[in-house]
C-alpha atoms as a PDB file:
ATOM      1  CA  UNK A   1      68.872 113.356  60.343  1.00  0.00           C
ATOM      2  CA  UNK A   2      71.789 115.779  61.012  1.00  0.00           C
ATOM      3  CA  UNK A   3      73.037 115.052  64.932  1.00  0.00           C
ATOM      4  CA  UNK A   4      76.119 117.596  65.718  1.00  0.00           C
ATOM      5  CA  UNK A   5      77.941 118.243  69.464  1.00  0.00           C
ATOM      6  CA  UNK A   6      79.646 121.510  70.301  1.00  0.00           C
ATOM      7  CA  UNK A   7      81.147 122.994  72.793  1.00  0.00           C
ATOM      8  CA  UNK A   8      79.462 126.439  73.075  1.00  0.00           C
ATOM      9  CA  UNK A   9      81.536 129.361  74.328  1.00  0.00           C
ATOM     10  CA  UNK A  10      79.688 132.443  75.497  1.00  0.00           C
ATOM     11  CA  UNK A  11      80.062 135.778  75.167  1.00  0.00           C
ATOM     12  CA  UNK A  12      82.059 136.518  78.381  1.00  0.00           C
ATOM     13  CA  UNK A  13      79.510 136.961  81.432  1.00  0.00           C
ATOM     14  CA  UNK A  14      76.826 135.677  79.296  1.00  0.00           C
ATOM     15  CA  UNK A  15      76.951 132.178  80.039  1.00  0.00           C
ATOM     16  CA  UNK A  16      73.428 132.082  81.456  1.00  0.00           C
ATOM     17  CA  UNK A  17      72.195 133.945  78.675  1.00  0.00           C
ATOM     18  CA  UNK A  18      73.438 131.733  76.296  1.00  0.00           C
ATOM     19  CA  UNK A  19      71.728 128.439  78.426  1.00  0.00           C
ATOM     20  CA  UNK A  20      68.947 130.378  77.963  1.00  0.00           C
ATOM     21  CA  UNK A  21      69.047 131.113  73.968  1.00  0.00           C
ATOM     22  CA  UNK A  22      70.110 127.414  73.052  1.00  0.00           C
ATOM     23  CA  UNK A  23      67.349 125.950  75.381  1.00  0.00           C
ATOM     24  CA  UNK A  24      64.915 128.011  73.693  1.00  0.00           C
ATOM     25  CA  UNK A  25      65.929 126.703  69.883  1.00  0.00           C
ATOM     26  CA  UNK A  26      64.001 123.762  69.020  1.00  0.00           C
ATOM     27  CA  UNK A  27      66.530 120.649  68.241  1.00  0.00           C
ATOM     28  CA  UNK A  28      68.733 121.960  70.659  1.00  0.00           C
ATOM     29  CA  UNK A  29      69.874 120.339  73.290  1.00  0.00           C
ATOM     30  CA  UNK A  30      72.201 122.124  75.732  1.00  0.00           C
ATOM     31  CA  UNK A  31      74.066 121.179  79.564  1.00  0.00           C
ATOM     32  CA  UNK A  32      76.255 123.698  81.285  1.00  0.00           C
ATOM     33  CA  UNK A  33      79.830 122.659  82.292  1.00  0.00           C
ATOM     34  CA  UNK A  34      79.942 122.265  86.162  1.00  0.00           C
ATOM     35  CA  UNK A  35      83.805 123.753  86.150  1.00  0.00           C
ATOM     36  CA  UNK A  36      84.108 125.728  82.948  1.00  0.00           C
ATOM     37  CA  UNK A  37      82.487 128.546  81.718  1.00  0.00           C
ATOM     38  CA  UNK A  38      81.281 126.568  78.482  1.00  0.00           C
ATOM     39  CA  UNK A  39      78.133 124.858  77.254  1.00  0.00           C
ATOM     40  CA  UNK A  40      77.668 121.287  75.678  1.00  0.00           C
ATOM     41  CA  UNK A  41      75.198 121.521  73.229  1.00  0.00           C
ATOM     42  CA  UNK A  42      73.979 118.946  70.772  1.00  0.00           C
ATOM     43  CA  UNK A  43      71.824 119.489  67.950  1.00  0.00           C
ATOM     44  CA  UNK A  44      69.156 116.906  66.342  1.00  0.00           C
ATOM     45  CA  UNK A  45      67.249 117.894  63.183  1.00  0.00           C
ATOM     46  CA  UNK A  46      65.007 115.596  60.428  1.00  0.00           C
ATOM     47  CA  UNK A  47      66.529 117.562  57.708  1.00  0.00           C
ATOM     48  CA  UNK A  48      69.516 119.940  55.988  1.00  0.00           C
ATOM     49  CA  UNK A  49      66.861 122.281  55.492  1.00  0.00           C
ATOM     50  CA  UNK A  50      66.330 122.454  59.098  1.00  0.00           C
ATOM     51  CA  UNK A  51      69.695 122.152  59.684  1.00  0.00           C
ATOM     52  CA  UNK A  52      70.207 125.287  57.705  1.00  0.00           C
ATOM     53  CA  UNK A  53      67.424 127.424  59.633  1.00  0.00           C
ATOM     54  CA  UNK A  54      69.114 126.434  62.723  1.00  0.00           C
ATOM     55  CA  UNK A  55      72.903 127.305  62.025  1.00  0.00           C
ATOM     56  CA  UNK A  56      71.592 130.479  60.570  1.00  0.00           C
ATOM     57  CA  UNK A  57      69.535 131.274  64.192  1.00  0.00           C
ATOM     58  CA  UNK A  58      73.263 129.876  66.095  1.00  0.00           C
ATOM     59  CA  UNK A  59      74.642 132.349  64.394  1.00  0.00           C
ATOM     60  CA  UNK A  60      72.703 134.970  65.199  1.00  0.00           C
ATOM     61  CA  UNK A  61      72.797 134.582  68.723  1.00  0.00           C
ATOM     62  CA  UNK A  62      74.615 137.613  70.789  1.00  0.00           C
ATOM     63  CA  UNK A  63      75.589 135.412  73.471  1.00  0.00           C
ATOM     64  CA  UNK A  64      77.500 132.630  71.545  1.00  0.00           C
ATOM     65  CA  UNK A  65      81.040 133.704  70.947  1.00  0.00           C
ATOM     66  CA  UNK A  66      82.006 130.573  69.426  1.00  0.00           C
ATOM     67  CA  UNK A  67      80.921 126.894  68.569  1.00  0.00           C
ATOM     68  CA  UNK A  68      83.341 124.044  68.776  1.00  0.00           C
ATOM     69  CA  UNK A  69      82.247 121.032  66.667  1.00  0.00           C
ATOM     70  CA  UNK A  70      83.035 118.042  68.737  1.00  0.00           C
ATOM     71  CA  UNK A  71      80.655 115.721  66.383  1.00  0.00           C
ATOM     72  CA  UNK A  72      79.087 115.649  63.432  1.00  0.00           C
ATOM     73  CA  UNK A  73      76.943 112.841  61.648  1.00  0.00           C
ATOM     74  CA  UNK A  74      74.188 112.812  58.835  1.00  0.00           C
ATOM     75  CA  UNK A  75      71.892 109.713  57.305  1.00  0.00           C
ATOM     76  CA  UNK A  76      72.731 109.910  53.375  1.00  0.00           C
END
């Protein structure tokens, strides 16, 4: 069970957009900063194969500029 934090920086003016992308992305969970035009999001998945799938749909993602990885841990 893969459980990573970020700090998601958007695309500049996109930073609703990019709530709007992560929220939709199952596993994801995502807050908006109150003073900074960043995201918190933390990911959940069962598996590395659905870890995969979901870096490959992060990347993807027009409004995400750039992840920061603030966490990572995974049951071995």
């Amino acid at each position: 069970m893969p459980v990573f934090s970020y700090i998601a920086y958007p695309v500049q003016g996109a930073k609703a957009q990019l709530l709007k992308d992560l929220a939709a992305i199952n596993h994801c969970d995502v807050i908006p900063s109150e003073n900074n035009d960043v995201l918190i999001l933390v990911t959940d998945t069962p598996d590395e194969t659905q870890e995969k799938t979901l870096q490959e749909k992060l990347k993807n993602l027009k409004s995400l500029q750039s992840l920061g990885m603030t966490y990572g841990h995974t049951d071995e």
